[in-house]
Protein backbone atom coordinates (compact mmCIF):
# COMPACT_ATOMS: atom_id res chain seq x y z
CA UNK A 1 22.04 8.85 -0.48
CA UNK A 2 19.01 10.29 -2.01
CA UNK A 3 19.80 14.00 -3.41
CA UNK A 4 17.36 16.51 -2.25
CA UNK A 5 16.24 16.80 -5.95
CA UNK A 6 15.61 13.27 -5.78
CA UNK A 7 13.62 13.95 -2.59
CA UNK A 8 11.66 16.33 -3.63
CA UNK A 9 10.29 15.10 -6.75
CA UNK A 10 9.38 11.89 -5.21
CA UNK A 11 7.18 14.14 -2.43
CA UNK A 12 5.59 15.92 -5.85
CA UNK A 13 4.90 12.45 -7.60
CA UNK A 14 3.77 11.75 -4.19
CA UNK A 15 1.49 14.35 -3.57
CA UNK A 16 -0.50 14.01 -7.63
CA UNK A 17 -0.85 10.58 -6.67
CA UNK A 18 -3.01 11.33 -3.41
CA UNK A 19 -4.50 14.28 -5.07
CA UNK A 20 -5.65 12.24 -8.25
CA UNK A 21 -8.86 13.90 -8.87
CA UNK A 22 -10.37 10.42 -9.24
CA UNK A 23 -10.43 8.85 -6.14
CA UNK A 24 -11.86 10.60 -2.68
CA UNK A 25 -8.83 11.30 0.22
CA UNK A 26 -9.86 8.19 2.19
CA UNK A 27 -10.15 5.75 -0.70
CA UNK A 28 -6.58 6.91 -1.79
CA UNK A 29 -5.44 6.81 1.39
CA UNK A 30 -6.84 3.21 2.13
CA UNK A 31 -4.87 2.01 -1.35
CA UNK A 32 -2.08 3.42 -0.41
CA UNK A 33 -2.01 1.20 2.79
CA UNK A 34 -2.81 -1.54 1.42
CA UNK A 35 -0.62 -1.67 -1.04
CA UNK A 36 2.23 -0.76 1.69
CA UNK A 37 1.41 -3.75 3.84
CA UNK A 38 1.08 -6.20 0.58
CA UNK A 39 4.82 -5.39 -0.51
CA UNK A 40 5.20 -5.50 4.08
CA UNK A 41 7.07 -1.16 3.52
CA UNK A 42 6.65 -0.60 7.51
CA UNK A 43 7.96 3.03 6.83
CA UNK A 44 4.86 3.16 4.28
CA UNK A 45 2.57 1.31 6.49
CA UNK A 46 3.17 3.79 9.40
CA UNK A 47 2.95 6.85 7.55
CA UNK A 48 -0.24 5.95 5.59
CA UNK A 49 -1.78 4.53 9.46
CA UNK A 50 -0.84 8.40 10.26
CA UNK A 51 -2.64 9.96 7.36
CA UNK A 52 -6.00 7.41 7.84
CA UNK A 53 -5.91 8.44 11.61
CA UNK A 54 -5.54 12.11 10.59
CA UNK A 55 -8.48 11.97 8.39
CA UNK A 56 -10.58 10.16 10.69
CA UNK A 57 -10.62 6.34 9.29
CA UNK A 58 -11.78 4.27 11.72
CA UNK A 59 -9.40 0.93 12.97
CA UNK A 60 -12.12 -1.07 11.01
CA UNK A 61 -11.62 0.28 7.83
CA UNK A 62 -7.66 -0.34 8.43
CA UNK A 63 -8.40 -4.00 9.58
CA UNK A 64 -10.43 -4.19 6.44
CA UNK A 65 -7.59 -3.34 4.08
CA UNK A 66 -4.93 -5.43 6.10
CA UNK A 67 -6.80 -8.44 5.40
CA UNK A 68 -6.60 -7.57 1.40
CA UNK A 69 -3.21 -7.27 1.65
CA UNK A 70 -2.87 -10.35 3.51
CA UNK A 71 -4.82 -12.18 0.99
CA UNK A 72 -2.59 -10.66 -2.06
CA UNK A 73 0.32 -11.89 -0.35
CA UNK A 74 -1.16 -15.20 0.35
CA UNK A 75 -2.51 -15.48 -3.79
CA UNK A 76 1.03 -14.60 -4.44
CA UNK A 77 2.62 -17.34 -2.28
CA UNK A 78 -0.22 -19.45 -3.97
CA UNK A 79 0.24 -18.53 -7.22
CA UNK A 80 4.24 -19.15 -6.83
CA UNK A 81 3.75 -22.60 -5.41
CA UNK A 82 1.01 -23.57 -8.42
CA UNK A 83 4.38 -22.36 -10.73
CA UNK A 84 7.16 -24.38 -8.82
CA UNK A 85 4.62 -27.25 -8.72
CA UNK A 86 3.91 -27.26 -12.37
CA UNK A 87 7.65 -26.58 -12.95
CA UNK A 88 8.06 -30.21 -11.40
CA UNK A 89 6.51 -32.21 -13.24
């Protein structure tokens, strides 16, 4: 489905993102699973767990960030019900 062109220049936007020359490997790294657990991407969950484990970062760290993206999700749900509710009345 996804040409190879495609492919590839989703791996190079890919690879300037981690390599951002702002951020250290680990922070970047930590975003990125965060972010991949907030919008609940296993395949990006899994493959950002790989890179933290390759690089050394410890199961805290990645308990750490899981709870950030389970709070974003939960101030999202939050934030939707405040709308509905206000819709109501």
């Amino acid at each position: 489905m996804i040409s190879p062109k495609q492919n590839e220049a989703f791996e190079n936007f890919l690879a300037t993102v981690k390599e951002n020359g702002v951020l250290d490997e680990e922070t970047t790294i930590l975003a990125f699973l965060t972010a991949a657990m907030a919008i609940r991407c296993r395949y990006c969950a899994e493959r950002f767990i790989d890179y933290a484990k390759n690089l050394g970062i410890s199961d805290e760290k990645m308990g750490a960030v899981a709870a950030v993206a389970m709070c974003v999700r939960a101030g999202s749900a939050r934030a939707l019900a405040f709308d509905l509710a206000e819709k109501q009345d």
